[in-house]
Protein backbone atom coordinates (compact mmCIF):
# COMPACT_ATOMS: atom_id res chain seq x y z
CA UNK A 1 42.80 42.19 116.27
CA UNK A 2 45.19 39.87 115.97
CA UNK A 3 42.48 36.53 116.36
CA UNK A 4 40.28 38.73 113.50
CA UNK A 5 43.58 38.82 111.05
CA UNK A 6 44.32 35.15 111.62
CA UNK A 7 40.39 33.89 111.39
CA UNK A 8 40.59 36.39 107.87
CA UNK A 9 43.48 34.87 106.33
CA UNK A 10 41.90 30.72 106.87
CA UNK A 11 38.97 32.13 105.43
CA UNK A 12 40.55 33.62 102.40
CA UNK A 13 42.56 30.49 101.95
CA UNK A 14 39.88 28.39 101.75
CA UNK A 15 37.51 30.27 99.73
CA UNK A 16 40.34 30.76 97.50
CA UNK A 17 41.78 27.55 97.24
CA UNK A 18 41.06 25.54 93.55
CA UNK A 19 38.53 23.24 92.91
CA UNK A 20 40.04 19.80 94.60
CA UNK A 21 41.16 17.19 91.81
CA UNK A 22 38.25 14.92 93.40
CA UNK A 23 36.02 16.80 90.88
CA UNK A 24 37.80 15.81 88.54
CA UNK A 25 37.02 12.21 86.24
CA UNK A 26 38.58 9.17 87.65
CA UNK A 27 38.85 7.01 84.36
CA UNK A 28 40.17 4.20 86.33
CA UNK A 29 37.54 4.46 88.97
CA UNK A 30 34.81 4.87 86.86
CA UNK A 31 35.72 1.55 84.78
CA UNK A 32 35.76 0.00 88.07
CA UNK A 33 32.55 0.57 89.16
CA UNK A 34 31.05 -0.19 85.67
CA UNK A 35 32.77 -3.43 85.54
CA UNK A 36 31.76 -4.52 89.53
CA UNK A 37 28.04 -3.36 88.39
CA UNK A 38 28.21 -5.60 85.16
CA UNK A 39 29.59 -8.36 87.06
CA UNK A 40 27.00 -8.44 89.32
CA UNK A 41 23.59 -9.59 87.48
CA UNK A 42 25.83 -13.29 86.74
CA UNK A 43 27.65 -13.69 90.06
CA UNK A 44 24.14 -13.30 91.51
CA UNK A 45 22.72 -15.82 88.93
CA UNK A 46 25.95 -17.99 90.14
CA UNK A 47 25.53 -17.91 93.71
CA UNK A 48 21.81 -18.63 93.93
CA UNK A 49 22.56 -22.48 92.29
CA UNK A 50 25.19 -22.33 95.62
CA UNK A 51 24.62 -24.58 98.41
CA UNK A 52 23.76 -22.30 101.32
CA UNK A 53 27.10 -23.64 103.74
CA UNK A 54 29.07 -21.98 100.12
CA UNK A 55 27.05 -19.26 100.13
CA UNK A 56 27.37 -18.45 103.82
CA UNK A 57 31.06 -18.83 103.21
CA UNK A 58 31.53 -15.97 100.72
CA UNK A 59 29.24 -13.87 102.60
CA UNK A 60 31.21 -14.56 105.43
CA UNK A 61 34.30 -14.13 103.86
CA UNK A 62 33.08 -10.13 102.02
CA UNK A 63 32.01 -9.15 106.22
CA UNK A 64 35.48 -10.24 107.47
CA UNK A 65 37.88 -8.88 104.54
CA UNK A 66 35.71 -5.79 104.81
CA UNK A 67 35.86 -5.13 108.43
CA UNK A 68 39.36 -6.12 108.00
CA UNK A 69 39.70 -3.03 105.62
CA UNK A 70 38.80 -0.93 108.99
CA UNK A 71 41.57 -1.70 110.56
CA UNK A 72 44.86 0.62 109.06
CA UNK A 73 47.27 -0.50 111.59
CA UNK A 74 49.05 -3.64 111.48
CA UNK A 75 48.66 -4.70 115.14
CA UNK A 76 45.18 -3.99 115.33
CA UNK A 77 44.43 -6.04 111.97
CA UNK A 78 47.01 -9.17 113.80
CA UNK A 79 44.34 -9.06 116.55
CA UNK A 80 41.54 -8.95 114.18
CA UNK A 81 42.76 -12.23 112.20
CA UNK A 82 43.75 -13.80 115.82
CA UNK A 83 40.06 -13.28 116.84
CA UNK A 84 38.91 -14.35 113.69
CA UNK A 85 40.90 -17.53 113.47
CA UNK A 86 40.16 -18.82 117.24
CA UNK A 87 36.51 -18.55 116.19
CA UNK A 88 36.48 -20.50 113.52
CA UNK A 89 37.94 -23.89 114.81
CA UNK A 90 34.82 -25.45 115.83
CA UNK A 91 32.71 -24.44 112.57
CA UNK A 92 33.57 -26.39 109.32
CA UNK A 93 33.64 -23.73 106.55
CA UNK A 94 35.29 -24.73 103.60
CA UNK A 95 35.54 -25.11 99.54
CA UNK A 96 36.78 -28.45 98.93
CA UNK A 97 39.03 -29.30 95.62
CA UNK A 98 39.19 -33.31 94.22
CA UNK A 99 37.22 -34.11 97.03
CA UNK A 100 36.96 -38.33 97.71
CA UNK A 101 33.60 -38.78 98.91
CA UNK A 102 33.66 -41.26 101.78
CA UNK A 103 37.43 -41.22 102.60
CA UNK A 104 38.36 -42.04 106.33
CA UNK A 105 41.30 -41.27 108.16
CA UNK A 106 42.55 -37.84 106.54
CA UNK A 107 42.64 -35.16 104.19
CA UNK A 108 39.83 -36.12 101.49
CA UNK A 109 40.92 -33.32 99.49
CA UNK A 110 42.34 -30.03 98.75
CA UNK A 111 40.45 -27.75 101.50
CA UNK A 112 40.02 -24.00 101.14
CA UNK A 113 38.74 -22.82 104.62
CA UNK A 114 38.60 -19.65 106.75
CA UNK A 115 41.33 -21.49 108.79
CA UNK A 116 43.99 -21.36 105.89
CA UNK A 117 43.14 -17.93 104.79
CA UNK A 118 43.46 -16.70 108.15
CA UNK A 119 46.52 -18.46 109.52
CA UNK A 120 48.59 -17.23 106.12
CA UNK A 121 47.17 -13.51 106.90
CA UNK A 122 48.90 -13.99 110.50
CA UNK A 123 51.72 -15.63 109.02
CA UNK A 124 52.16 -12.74 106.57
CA UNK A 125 51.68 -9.88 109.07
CA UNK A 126 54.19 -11.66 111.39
CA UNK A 127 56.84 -11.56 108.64
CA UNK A 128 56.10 -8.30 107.24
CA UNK A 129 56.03 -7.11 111.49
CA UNK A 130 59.13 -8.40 111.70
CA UNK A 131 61.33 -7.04 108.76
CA UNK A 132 60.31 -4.00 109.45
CA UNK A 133 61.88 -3.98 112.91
CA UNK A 134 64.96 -5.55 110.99
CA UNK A 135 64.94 -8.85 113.50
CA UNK A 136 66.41 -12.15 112.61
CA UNK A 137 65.41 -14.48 112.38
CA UNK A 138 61.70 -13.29 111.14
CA UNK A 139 60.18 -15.97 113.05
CA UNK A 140 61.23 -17.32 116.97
CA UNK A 141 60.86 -21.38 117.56
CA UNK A 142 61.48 -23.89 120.43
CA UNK A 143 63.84 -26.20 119.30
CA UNK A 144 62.69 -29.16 121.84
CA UNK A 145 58.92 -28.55 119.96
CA UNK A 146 60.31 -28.14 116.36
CA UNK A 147 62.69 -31.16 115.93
CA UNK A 148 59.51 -34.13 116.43
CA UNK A 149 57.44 -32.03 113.62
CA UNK A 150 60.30 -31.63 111.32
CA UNK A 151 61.06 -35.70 112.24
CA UNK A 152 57.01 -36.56 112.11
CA UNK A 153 57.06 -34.53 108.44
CA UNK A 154 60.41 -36.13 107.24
CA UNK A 155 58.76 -39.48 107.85
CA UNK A 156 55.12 -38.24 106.09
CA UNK A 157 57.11 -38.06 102.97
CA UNK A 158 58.84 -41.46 102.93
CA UNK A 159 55.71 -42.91 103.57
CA UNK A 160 54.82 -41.84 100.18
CA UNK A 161 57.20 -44.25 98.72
CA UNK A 162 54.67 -46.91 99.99
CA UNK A 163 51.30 -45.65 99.07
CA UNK A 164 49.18 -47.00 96.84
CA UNK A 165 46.96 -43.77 96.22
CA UNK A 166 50.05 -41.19 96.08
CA UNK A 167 46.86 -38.11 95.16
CA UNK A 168 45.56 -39.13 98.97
CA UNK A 169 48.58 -38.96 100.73
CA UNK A 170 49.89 -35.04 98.69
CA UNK A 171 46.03 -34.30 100.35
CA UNK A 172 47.43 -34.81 104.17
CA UNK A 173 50.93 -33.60 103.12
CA UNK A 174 49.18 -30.38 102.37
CA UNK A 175 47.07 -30.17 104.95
CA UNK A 176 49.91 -31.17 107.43
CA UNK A 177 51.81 -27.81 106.18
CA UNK A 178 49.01 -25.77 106.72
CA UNK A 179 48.81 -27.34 110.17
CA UNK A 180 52.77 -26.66 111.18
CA UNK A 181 52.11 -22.89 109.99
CA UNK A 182 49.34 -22.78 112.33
CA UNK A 183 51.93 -23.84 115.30
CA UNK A 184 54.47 -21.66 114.15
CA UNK A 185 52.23 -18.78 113.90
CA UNK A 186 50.61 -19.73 117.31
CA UNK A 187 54.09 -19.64 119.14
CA UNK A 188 54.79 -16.74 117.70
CA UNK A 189 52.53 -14.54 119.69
CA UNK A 190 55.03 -13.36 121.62
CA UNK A 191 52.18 -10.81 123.68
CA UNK A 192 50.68 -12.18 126.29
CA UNK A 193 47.67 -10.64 126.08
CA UNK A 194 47.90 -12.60 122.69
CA UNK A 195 47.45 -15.80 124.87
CA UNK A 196 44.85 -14.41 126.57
CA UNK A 197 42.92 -13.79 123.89
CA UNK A 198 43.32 -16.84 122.70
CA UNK A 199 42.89 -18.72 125.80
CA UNK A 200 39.07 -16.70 126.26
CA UNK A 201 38.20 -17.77 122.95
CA UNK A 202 38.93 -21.08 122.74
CA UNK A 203 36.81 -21.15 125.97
CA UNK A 204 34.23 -19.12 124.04
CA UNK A 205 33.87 -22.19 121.73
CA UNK A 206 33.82 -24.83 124.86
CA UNK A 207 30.79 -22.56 126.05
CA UNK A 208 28.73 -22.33 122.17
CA UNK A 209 29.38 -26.22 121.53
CA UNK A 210 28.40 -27.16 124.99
CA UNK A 211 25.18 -25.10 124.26
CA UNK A 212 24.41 -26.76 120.87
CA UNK A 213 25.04 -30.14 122.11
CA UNK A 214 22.64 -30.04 125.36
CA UNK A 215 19.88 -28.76 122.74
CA UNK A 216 20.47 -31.13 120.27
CA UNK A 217 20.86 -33.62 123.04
CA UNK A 218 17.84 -32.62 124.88
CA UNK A 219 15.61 -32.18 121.69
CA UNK A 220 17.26 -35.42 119.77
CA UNK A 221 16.99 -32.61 116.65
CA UNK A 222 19.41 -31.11 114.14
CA UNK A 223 19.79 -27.39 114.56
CA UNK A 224 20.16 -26.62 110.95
CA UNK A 225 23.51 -25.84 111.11
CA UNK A 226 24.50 -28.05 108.52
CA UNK A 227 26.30 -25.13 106.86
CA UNK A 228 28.84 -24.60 109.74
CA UNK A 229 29.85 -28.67 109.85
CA UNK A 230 27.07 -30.12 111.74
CA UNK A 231 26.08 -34.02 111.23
CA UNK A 232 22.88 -35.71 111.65
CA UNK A 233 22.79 -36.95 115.19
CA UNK A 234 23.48 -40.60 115.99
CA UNK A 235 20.87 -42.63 118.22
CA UNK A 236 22.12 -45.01 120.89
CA UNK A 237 19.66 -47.55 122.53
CA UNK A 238 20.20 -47.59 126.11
CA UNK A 239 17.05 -48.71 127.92
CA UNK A 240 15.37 -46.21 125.60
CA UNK A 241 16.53 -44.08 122.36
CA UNK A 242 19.18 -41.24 123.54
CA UNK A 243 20.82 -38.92 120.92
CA UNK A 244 24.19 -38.05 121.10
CA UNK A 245 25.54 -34.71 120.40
CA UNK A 246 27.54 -33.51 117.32
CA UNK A 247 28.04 -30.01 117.74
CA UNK A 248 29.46 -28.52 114.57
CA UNK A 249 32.14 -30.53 114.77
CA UNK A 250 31.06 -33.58 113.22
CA UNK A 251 30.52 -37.19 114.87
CA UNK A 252 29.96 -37.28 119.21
CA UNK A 253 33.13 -38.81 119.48
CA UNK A 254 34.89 -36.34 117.74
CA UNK A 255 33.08 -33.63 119.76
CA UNK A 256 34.28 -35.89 122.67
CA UNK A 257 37.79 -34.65 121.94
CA UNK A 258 37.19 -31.27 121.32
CA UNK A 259 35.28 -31.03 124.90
CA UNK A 260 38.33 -33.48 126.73
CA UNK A 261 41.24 -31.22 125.07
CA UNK A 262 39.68 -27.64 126.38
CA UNK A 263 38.28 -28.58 129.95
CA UNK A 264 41.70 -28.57 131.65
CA UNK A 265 42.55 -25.46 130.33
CA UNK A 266 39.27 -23.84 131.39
CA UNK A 267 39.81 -25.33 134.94
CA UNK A 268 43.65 -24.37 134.94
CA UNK A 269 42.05 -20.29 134.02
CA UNK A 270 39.58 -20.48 136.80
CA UNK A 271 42.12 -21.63 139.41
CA UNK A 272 44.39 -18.70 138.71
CA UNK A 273 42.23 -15.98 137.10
CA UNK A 274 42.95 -13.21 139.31
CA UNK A 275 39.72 -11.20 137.77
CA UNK A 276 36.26 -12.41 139.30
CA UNK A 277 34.47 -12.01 136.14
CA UNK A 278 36.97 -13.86 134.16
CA UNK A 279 36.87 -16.51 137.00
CA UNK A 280 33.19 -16.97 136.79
CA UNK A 281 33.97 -17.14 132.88
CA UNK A 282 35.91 -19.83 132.78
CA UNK A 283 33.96 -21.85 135.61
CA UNK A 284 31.11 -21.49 133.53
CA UNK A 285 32.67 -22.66 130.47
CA UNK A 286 34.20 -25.72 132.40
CA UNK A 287 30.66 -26.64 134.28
CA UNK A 288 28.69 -26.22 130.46
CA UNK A 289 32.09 -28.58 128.99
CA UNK A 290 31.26 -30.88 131.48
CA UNK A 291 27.50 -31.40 130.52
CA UNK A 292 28.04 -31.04 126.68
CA UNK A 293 31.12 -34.00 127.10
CA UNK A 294 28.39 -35.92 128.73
CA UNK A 295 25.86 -35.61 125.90
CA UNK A 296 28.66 -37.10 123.04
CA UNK A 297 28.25 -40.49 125.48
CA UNK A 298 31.55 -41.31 124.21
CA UNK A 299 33.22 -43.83 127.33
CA UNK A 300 36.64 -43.38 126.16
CA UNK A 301 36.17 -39.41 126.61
CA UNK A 302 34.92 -39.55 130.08
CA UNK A 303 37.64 -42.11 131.05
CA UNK A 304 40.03 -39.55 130.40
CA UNK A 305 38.89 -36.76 133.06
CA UNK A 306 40.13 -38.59 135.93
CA UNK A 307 43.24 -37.90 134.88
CA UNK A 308 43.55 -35.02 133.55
CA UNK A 309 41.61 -32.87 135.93
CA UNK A 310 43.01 -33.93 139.00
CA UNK A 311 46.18 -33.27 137.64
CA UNK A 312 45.59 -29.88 136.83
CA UNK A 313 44.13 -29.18 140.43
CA UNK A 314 47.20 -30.89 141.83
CA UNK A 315 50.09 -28.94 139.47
CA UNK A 316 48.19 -25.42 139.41
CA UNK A 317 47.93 -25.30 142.79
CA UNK A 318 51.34 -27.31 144.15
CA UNK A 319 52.95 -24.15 145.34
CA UNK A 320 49.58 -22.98 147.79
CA UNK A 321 48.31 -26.59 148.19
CA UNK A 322 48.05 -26.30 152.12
CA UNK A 323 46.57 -23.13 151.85
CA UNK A 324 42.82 -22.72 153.45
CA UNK A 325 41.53 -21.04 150.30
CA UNK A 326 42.72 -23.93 147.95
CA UNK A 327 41.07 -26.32 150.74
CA UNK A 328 38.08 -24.34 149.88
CA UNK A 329 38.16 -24.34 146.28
CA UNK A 330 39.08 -27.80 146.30
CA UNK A 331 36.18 -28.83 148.82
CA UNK A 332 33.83 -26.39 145.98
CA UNK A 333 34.70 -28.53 143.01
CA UNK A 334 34.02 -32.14 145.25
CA UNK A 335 31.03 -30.65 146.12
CA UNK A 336 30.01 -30.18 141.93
CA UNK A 337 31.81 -33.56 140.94
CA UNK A 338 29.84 -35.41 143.35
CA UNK A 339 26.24 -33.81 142.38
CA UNK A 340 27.34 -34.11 138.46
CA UNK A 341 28.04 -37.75 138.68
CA UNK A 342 24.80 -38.31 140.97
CA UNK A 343 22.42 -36.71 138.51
CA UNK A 344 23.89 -37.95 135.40
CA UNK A 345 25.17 -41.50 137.08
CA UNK A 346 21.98 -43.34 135.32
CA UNK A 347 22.90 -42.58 131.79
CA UNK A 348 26.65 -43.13 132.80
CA UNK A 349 26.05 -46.80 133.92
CA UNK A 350 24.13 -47.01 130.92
CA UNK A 351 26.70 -46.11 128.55
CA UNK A 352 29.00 -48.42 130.64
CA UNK A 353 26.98 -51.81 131.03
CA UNK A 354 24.45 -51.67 127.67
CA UNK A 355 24.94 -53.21 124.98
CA UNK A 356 27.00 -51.44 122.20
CA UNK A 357 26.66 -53.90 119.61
CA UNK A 358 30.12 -54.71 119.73
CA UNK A 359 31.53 -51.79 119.49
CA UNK A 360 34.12 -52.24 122.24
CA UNK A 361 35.38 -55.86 121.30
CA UNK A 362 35.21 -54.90 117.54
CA UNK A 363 38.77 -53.21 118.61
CA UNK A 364 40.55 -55.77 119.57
CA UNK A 365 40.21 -57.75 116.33
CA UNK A 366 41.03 -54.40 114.21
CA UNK A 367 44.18 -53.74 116.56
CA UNK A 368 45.37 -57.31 115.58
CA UNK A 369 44.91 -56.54 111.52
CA UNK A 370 47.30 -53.03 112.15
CA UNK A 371 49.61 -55.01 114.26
CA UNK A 372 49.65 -57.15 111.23
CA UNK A 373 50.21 -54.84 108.74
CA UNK A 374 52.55 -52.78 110.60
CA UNK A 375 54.64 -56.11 110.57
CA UNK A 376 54.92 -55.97 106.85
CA UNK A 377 55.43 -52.51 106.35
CA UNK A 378 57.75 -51.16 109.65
CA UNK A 379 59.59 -48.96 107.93
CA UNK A 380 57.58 -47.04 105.89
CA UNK A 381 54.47 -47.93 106.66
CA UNK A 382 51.39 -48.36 104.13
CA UNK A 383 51.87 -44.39 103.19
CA UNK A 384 50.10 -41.67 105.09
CA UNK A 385 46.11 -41.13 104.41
CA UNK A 386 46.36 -44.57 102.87
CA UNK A 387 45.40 -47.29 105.51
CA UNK A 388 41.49 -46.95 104.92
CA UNK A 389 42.33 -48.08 101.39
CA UNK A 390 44.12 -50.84 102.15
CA UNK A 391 43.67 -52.30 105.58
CA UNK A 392 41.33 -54.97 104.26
CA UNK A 393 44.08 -55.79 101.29
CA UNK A 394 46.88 -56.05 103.58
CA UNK A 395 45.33 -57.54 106.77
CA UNK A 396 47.26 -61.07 106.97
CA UNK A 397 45.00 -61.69 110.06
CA UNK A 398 41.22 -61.39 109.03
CA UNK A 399 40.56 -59.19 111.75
CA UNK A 400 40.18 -56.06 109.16
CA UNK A 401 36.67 -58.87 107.76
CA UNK A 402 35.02 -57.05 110.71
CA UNK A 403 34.50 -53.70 108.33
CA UNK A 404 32.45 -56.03 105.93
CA UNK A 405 33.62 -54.36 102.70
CA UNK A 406 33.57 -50.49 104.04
CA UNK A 407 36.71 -48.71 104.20
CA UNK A 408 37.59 -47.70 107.83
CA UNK A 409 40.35 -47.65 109.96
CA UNK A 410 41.36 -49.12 113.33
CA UNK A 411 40.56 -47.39 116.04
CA UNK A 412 43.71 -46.55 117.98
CA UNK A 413 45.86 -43.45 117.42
CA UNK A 414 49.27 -45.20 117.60
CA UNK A 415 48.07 -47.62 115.81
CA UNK A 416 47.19 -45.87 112.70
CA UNK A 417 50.23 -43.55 112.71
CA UNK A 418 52.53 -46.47 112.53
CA UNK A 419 50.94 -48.28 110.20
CA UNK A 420 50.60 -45.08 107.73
CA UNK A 421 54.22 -44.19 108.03
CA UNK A 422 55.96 -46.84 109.82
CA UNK A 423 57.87 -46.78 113.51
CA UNK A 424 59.78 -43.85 112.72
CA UNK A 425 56.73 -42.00 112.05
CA UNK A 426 55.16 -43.41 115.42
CA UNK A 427 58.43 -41.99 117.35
CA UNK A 428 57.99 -38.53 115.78
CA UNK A 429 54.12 -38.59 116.83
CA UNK A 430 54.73 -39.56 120.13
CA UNK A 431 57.60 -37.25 120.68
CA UNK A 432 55.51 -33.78 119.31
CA UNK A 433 53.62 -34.60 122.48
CA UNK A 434 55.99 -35.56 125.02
CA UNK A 435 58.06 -32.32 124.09
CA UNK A 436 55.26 -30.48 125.47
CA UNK A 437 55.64 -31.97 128.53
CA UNK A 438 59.07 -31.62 129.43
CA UNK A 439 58.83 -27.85 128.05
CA UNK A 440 56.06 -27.33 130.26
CA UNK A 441 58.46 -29.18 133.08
CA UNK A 442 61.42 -27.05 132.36
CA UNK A 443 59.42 -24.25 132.41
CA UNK A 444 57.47 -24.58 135.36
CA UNK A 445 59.78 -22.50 137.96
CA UNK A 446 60.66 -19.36 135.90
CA UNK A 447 57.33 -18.57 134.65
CA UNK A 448 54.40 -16.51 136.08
CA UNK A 449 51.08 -18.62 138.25
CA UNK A 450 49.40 -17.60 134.91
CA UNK A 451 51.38 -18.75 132.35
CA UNK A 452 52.32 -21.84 133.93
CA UNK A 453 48.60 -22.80 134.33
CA UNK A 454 48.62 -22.41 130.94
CA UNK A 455 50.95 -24.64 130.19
CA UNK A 456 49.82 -27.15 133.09
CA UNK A 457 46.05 -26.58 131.17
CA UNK A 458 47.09 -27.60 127.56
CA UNK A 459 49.67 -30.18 128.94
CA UNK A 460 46.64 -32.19 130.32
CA UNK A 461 44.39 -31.79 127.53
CA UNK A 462 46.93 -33.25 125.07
CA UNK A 463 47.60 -35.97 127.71
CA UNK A 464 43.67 -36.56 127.02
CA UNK A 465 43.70 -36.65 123.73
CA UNK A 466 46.57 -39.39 123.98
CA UNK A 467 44.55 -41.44 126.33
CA UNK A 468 41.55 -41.42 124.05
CA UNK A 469 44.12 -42.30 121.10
CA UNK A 470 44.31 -45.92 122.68
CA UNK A 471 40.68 -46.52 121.83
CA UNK A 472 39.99 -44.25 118.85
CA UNK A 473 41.85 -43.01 115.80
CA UNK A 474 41.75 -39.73 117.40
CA UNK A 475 42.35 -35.91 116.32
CA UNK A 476 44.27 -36.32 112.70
CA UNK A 477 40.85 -37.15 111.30
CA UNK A 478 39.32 -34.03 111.22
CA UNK A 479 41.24 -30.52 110.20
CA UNK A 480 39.40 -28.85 112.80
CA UNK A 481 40.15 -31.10 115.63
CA UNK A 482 44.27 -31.31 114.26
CA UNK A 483 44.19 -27.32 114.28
CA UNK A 484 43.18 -27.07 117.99
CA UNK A 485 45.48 -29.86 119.06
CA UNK A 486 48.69 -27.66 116.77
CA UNK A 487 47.19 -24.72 118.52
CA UNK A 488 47.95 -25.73 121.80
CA UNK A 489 50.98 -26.92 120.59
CA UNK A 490 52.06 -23.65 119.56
CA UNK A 491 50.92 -22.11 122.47
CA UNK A 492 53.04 -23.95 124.72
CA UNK A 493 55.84 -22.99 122.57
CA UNK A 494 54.62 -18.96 122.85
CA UNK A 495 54.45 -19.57 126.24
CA UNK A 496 57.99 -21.33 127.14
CA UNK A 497 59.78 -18.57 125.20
CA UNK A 498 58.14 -16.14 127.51
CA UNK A 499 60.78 -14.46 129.44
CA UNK A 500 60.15 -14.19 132.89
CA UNK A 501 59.32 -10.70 134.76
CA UNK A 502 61.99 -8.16 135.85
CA UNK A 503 63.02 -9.16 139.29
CA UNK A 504 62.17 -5.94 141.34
CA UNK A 505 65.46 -4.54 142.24
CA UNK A 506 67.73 -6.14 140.42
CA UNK A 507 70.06 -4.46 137.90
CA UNK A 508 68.23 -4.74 135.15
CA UNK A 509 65.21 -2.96 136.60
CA UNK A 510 67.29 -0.38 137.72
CA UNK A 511 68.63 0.32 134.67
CA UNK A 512 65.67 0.55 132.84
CA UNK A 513 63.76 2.78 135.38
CA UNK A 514 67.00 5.38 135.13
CA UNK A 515 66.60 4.79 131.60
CA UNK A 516 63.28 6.27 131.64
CA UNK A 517 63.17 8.41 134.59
């Protein structure tokens, strides 16, 4: 009876209820949807005169913001943006503003990319996460990684004093703030299955570039990805045409970094991956690094894996290195380091002893022309994203004649940093890196096997990227290559601030299990 009486009264209720205000006219609704139907017979007229990589980009951009719209909570749409952001470093998607056709050695313009929108989305939700749990201050930093950026920034602008082209050097000013937000936002992730993420999809992009280059290496053909950044590919003559790889990243060598940064973090993940599918993962994006590093043929790449590799095996694994199992695993990767060099060995001497048309020795005379202008300037250098403009005008000892009337710089990292913004500059540069060593040193003991891999992982790669520096004018030329290098930057922050686990037993532990039963 009483069911019938309760099942009654819903019914009546509802029956009875007034027409909802949804029936009603929405004036400001209805404009709307006039106004998005009028607008779209000339957008559509607009977009079809678009170059298809523009195109792609505002399509691309109405399928993220709208998924984005899907998620309500403001956790789920951090992850969404993290996801979306790690994705996007290897593609080249962008709307450039007063762009300088031709420009070498930094920001040709103002860019507009999916990397900007997404890193200020992070940066926003991280703010607005963060007053609304009343902390302070809104944003955590390491001081030992903060003081060379704020030293390497302090110096960007003095340079400016010194430039000739002022509009070039407010271009890398800008895109150097863009870059610090992305390492603040990145060691901000203060989750570690932030890192994690992170971590897989950064490997995710070792594993799709690796892929593109062995087809465009094995086929010698464009993919027709010009849209997402890629470059025609370059021929070298080595007994015989061979193409080198570009990826989407742009030229080999520049791929060449991209592959030498990532492989000892993929290696560091599948030494300590306690999952087996996320072990064979990360093996397989090391082995398909290994072959698409191979395909950029750039020597100064490969030069670098004998360093950093070992290392890795030798720090990741100090604390079980007499252990049978690491004999094992070490006796595994021999074994695949001795078959990879013995099938690719031919096109390795190649690259080695062939002629290169003087690309090697053409450094040395181009070192001597920085040295020269560094001389003149020490202090403030020429002015940062200035030295392509200049080096020929400024070189006292006619090694810079080499260029033949192109604008170029010299090929060494150092090099080109110090002669842009003077030793003070260099100092700063050097230091952002060596920070993240003696983090990753301090850190070593206190943190988990996992997060100290991770550390141990980037730590090499960066130690790569400073090798290859001596011979090329490495990652600062390209904002996708400077956004992975901050990236791992901030991660080592995110992952030194980590506190370690709860000691079982200890007071603390036992206070919070009483706490919660």
């Amino acid at each position: 009876m009483d069911l019938q009486v309760s099942v009654t009264t819903v019914m009546n209720r509802f029956f009875s209820a007034p027409l909802p205000r949804a029936t009603k006219p929405r004036w400001p609704a209805l404009f709307f949807h006039l106004l998005a139907g009028l607008l779209v017979l000339p957008l559509a007229v607009y977009f079809s005169e678009l170059e298809f990589k523009y195109l792609f980009g505002i399509f691309g951009a109405v399928v993220i913001f709208s998924l984005a719209l899907t998620r309500h909570d403001s956790d789920k749409l951090f992850d969404y943006f993290l996801v979306v952001f790690a994705l996007i470093i290897p593609v080249r998607v962008n709307l450039g503003f007063f762009y300088r056709a031709g420009h070498v050695g930094g920001a040709a313009g103002i860019d507009v990319s999916a990397i900007n929108v997404s890193i200020f989305i992070l940066l926003s939700l991280l703010i607005y996460k963060a007053i609304k749990a009343r902390k302070w201050p809104l944003l955590q930093y390491e001081p030992a990684l903060l003081w060379p950026h704020a030293l390497f920034f302090l110096a960007m602008l003095w340079s400016v004093s010194a430039a000739d082209d002022k509009l070039l050097s407010l271009f890398e000013i800008l895109r150097t703030a863009v870059l610090i937000t992305v390492f603040f936002v990145i060691m901000n992730l203060k989750e570690e299955r932030h890192i994690r993420i992170l971590v897989f999809l950064l490997a995710f992009g070792v594993f799709s570039q690796a892929v593109l280059a062995l087809i465009q290496y094995r086929t010698g053909e464009n993919l027709g990805l010009r849209f997402l950044g890629e470059e025609a590919i370059v021929r070298q003559m080595l007994g015989g045409v061979i193409s080198r790889a570009t990826g989407t990243i742009g030229h080999p060598n520049t791929l060449a970094y991209f592959f030498e940064i990532l492989l000892p973090l993929t290696l560091a993940m599948t030494l300590v991956e306690k999952k087996t599918s996320l072990r064979i993962w990360y093996f397989t994006s090391f082995v398909l690094g290994m072959a698409g590093i191979l395909t950029t043929l750039s020597r100064a790449a490969w030069l670098t894996l004998p360093v950093s590799l070992p290392l890795v095996f030798i720090l990741v694994l100090r604390r079980r290195i007499f252990r049978a199992q690491t004999v094992l695993v070490f006796g595994l990767f021999a074994i695949f380091a001795a078959i990879f060099l013995s099938v690719n060995y031919p096109t390795i001497q190649k690259r080695f002893y062939y002629d290169d048309y003087g690309s090697a020795r053409s450094r040395i005379p181009l070192n001597a022309a920085a040295l020269s202008i560094i001389k003149q300037f020490p202090l403030t250098g020429v002015g940062v994203n200035n030295f392509a403009q200049v080096f020929q005008k400024y070189d006292l000892s006619g090694g810079a004649r080499i260029l033949r009337g192109y604008s170029h710089v010299v090929h060494n990292m150092y090099l080109l940093v110090a002669g842009e913004m003077g030793i003070v500059g260099l100092l700063a540069f050097v230091w952002m890196f060596l920070a993240v060593f003696l983090v990753a040193f301090r850190a070593r003991n206190r943190l988990e096997e996992w997060q100290s891999a991770v550390l141990i992982g980037v730590s090499a790669g960066l130690l790569a990227q400073m090798i290859h520096g001596l011979f090329d004018p490495g990652f600062r030329m390209l904002m996708s290559l400077s956004t992975l290098v901050y990236t791992l930057l901030g991660i080592a922050g995110a992952v030194s601030l980590m506190k370690p686990p709860l000691a079982a037993g200890s007071p603390t532990t036992a206070a919070a299990l009483e706490k919660h039963g």
